[in-house]
Protein backbone atom coordinates (compact mmCIF):
# COMPACT_ATOMS: atom_id res chain seq x y z
CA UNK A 1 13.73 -61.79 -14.07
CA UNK A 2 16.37 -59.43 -13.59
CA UNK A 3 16.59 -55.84 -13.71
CA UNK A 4 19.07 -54.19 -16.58
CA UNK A 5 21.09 -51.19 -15.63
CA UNK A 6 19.46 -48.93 -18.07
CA UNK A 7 16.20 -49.89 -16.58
CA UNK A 8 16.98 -48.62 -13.26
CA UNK A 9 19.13 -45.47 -14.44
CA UNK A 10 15.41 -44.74 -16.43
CA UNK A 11 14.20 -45.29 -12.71
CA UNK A 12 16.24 -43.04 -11.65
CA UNK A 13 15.61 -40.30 -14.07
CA UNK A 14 12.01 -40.72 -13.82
CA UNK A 15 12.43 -39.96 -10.09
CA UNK A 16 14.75 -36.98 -11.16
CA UNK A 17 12.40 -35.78 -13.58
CA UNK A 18 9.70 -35.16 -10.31
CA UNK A 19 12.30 -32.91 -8.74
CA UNK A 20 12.07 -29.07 -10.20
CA UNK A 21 14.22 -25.99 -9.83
CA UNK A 22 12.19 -24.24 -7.02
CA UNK A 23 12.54 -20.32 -8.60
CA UNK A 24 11.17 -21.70 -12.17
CA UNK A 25 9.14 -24.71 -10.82
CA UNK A 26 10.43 -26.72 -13.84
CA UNK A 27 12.24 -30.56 -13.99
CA UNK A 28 15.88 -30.55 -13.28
CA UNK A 29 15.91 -32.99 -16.07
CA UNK A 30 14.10 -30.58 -18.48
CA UNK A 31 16.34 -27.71 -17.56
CA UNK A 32 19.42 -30.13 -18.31
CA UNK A 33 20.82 -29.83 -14.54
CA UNK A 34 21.70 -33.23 -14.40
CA UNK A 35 25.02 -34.56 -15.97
CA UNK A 36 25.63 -37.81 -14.68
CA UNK A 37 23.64 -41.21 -13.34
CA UNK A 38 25.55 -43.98 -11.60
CA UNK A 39 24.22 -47.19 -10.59
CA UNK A 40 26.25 -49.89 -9.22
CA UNK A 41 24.81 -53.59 -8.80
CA UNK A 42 24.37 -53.05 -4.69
CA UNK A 43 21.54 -50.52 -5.16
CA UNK A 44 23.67 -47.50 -4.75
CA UNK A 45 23.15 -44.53 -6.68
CA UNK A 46 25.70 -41.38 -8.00
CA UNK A 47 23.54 -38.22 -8.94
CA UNK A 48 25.77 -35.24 -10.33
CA UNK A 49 24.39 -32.29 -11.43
CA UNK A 50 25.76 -29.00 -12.27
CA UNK A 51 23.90 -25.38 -12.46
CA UNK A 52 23.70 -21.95 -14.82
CA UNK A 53 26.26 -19.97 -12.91
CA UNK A 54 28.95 -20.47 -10.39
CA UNK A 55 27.37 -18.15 -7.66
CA UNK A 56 23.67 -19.51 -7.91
CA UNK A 57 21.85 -19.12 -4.79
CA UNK A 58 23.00 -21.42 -2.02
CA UNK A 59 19.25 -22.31 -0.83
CA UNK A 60 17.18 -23.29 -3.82
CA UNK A 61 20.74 -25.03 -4.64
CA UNK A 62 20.77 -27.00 -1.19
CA UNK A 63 16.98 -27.51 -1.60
CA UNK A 64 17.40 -29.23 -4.97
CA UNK A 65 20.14 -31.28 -4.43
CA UNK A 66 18.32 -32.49 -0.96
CA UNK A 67 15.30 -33.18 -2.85
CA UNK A 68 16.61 -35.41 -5.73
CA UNK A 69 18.65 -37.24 -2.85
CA UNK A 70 14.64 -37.77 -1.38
CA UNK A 71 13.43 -38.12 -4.43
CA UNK A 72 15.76 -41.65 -5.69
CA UNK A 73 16.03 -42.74 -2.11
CA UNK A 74 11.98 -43.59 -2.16
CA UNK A 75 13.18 -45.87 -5.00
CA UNK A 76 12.43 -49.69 -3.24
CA UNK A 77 15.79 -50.74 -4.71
CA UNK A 78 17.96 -47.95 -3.89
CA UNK A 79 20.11 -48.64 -0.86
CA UNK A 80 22.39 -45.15 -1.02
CA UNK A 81 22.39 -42.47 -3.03
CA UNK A 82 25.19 -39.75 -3.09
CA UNK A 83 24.37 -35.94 -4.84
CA UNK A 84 27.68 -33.92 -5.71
CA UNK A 85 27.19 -30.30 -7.25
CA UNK A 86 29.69 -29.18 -9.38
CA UNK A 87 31.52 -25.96 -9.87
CA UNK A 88 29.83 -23.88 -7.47
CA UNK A 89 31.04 -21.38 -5.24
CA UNK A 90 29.45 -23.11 -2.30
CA UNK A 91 30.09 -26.63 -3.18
CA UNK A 92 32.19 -28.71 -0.31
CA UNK A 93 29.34 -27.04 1.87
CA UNK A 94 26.72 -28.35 -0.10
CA UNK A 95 27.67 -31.42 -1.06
CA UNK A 96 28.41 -32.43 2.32
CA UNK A 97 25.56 -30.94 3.81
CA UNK A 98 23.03 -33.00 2.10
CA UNK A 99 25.46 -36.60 2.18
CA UNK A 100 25.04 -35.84 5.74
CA UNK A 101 21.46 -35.23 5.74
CA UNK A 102 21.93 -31.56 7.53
CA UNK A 103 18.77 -29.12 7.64
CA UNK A 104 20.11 -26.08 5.20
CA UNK A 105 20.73 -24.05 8.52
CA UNK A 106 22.97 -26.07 10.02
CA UNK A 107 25.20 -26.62 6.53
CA UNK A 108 25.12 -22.51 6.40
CA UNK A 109 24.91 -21.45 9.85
CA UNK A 110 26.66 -17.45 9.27
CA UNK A 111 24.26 -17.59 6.10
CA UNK A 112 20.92 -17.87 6.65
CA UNK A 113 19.28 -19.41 10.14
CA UNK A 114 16.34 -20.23 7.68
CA UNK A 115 15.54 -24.18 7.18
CA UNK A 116 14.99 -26.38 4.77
CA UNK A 117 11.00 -26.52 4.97
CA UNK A 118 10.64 -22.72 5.14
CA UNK A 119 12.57 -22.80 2.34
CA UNK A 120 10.77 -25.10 0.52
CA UNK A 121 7.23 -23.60 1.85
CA UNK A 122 8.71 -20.43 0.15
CA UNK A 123 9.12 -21.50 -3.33
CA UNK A 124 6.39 -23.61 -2.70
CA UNK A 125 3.93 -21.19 -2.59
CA UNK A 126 5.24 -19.16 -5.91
CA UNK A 127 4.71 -22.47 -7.80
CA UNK A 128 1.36 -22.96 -6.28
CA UNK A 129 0.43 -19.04 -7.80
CA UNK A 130 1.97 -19.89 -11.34
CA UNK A 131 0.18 -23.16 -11.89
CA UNK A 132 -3.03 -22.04 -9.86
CA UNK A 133 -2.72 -18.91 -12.49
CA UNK A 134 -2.37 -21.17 -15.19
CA UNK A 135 -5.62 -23.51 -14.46
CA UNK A 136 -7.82 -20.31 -14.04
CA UNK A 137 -6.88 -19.10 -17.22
CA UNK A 138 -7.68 -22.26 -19.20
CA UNK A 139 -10.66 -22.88 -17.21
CA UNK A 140 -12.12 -19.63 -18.57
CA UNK A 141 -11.25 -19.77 -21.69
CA UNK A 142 -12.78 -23.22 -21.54
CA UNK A 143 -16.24 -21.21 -21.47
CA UNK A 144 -16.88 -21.99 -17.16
CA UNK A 145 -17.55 -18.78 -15.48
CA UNK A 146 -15.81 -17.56 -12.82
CA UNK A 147 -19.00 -17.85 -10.52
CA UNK A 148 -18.92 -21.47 -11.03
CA UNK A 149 -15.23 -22.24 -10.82
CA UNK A 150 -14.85 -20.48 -7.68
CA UNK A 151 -17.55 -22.37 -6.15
CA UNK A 152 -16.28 -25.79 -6.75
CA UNK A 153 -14.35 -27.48 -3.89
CA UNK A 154 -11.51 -29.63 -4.66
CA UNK A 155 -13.29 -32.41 -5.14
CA UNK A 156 -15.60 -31.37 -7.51
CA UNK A 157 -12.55 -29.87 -9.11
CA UNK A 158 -11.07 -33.23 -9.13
CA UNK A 159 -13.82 -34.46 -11.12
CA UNK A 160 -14.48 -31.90 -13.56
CA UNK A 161 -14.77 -32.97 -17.15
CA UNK A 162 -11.56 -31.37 -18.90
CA UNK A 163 -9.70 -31.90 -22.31
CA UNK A 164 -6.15 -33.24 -22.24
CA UNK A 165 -4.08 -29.85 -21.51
CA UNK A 166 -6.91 -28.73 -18.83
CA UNK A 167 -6.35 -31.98 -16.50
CA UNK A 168 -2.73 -31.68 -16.54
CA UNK A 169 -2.83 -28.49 -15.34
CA UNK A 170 -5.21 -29.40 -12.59
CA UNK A 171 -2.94 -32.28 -11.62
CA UNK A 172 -0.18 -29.53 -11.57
CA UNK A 173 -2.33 -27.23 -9.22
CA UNK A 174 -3.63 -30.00 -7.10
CA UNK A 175 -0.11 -31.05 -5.89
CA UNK A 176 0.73 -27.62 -4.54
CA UNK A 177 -2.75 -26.65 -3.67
CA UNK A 178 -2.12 -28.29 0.12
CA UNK A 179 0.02 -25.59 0.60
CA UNK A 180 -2.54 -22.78 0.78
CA UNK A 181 -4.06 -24.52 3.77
CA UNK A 182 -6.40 -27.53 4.03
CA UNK A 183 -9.87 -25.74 3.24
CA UNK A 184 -11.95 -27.64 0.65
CA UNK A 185 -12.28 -24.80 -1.56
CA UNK A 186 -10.45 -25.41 -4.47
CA UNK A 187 -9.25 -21.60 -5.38
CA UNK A 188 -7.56 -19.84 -2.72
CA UNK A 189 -4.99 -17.13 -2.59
CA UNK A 190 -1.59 -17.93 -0.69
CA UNK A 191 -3.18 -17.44 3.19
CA UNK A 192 -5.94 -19.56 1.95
CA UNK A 193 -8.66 -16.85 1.60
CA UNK A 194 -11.30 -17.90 -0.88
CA UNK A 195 -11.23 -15.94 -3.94
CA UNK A 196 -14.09 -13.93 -5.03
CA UNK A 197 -15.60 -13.52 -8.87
CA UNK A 198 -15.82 -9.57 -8.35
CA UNK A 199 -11.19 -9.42 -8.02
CA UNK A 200 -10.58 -12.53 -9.93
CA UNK A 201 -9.93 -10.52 -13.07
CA UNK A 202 -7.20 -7.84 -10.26
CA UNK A 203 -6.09 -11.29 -8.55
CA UNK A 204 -4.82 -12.61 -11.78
CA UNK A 205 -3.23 -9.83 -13.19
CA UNK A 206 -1.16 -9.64 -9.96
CA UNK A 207 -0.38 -13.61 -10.06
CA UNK A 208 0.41 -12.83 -13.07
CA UNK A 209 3.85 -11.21 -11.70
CA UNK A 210 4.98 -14.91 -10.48
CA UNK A 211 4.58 -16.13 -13.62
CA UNK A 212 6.11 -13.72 -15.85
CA UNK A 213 9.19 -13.48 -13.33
CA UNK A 214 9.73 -17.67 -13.95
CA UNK A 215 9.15 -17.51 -17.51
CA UNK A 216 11.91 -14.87 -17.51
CA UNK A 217 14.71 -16.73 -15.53
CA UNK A 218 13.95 -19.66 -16.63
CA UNK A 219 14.80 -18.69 -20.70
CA UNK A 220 17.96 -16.73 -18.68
CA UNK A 221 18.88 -19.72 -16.87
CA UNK A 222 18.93 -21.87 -19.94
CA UNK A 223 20.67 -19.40 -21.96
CA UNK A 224 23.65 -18.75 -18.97
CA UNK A 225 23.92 -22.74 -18.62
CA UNK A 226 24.60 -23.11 -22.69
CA UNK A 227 26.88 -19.87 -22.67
CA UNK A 228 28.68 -21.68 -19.95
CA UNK A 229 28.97 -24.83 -20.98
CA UNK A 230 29.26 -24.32 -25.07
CA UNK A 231 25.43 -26.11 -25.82
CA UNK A 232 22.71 -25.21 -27.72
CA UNK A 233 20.17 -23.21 -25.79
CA UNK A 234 17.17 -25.00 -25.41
CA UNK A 235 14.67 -22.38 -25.61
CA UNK A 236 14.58 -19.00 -27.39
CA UNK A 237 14.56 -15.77 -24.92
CA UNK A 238 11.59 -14.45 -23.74
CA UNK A 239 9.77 -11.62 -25.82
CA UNK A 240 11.30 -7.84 -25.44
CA UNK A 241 7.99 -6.76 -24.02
CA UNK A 242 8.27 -9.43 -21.36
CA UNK A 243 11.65 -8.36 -20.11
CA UNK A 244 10.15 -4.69 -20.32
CA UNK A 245 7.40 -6.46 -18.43
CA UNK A 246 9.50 -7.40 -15.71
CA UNK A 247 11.87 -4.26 -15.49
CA UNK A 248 8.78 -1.98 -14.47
CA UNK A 249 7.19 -4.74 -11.94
């Protein structure tokens, strides 16, 4: 039976929809990044996608526009895929960095000499704070105690008996907990040092910092890409004690 085009343009979004803006750690389909999905019958594929403001930083830009290419290319159908950014001020530079499948130092050698997977290991590592944040919070106001969630290992962790919310936040967690290091303990800090129950309550509040600081750009992201582009806003901004919040951190 055949395939329709909408089918595999939902395919393709679906694979999109994986791929998140590294600085908020939320879907470029969510944030409304992407503005265009091509398909044509030989398996190739047409990604555009634009961004809030003209002068958005040229690495988490090169890093998401490498990782949706990644992303639709694991697609079994997919036979090319091309990514174009629009209306940035680094464009040509990364647009044809990532059709030619350069490491983000080599696209922006007087930039940066940093690559793509420190890059990546970078925002990487702020995601794995925010969500790892969020599942600690919900676990204890679930009623487990901090002695007993820090004792679990990640597979115990894994099979912990949580409502609906609490295992999608530990699906969340467990995709970026790799990144701490490969210790079985299931809460670590970034350099993969167990966390203990007597600073959990200092360790949060200064987690809390990543999380506050995405929350933040992300509502100013949203409201710079309707401002620029005449839409709706899709979120209200954040709270005048949370930009005070962020002001004095």
């Amino acid at each position: 039976m055949s395939i329709s085009l909408q089918a595999r343009i939902d395919e393709v979004r679906a694979a999109l929809d994986r791929v998140t803006d590294p600085e908020l750690d939320e879907s470029v389909v969510e944030l409304n990044f992407i503005t265009g999905i091509e398909v044509r019958p030989d398996g190739a594929v047409d990604i555009k996608f634009r961004l809030p403001t003209y002068w958005c930083a040229a690495n988490f830009s090169y890093l998401m526009a490498s990782d949706m290419r990644d992303a639709v290319t694991r697609l079994p159908w997919v036979t090319a895929v091309s990514v174009t950014l629009d209306d940035h001020m680094f464009v040509d530079a990364i647009n044809d960095g990532v059709a030619a499948n350069k490491d983000f130092a080599d696209a922006f050698p007087e930039e940066s000499q940093t690559n793509l997977a420190a890059i990546r290991l970078t925002f990487g590592l702020k995601s794995f704070e925010r969500r790892q944040e969020a599942l600690l919070r919900h676990l204890l106001a679930q009623g487990h105690t901090p002695d007993i969630i820090l004792s679990l290992d990640t597979t115990a962790l894994a099979r912990l008996n949580l409502n609906e919310e609490g295992a999608h936040l530990r699906s969340r967690y467990l995709e970026r907990r790799p990144l701490a290091g490969n210790a079985a303990t299931a809460f670590v800090n970034r350099d993969g040092t167990p966390i203990s129950a007597e600073t959990l309550t200092m360790y949060l509040r200064n987690i809390r910092r990543v999380g506050l600081n995405a929350e933040f750009n992300g509502a100013l992201c949203r409201g710079l890409l309707a401002a620029r582009y005449g839409e709706a806003p899709a979120t209200l901004p954040p709270e005048p004690g949370l930009i005070d919040f962020i002001r004095m951190g």
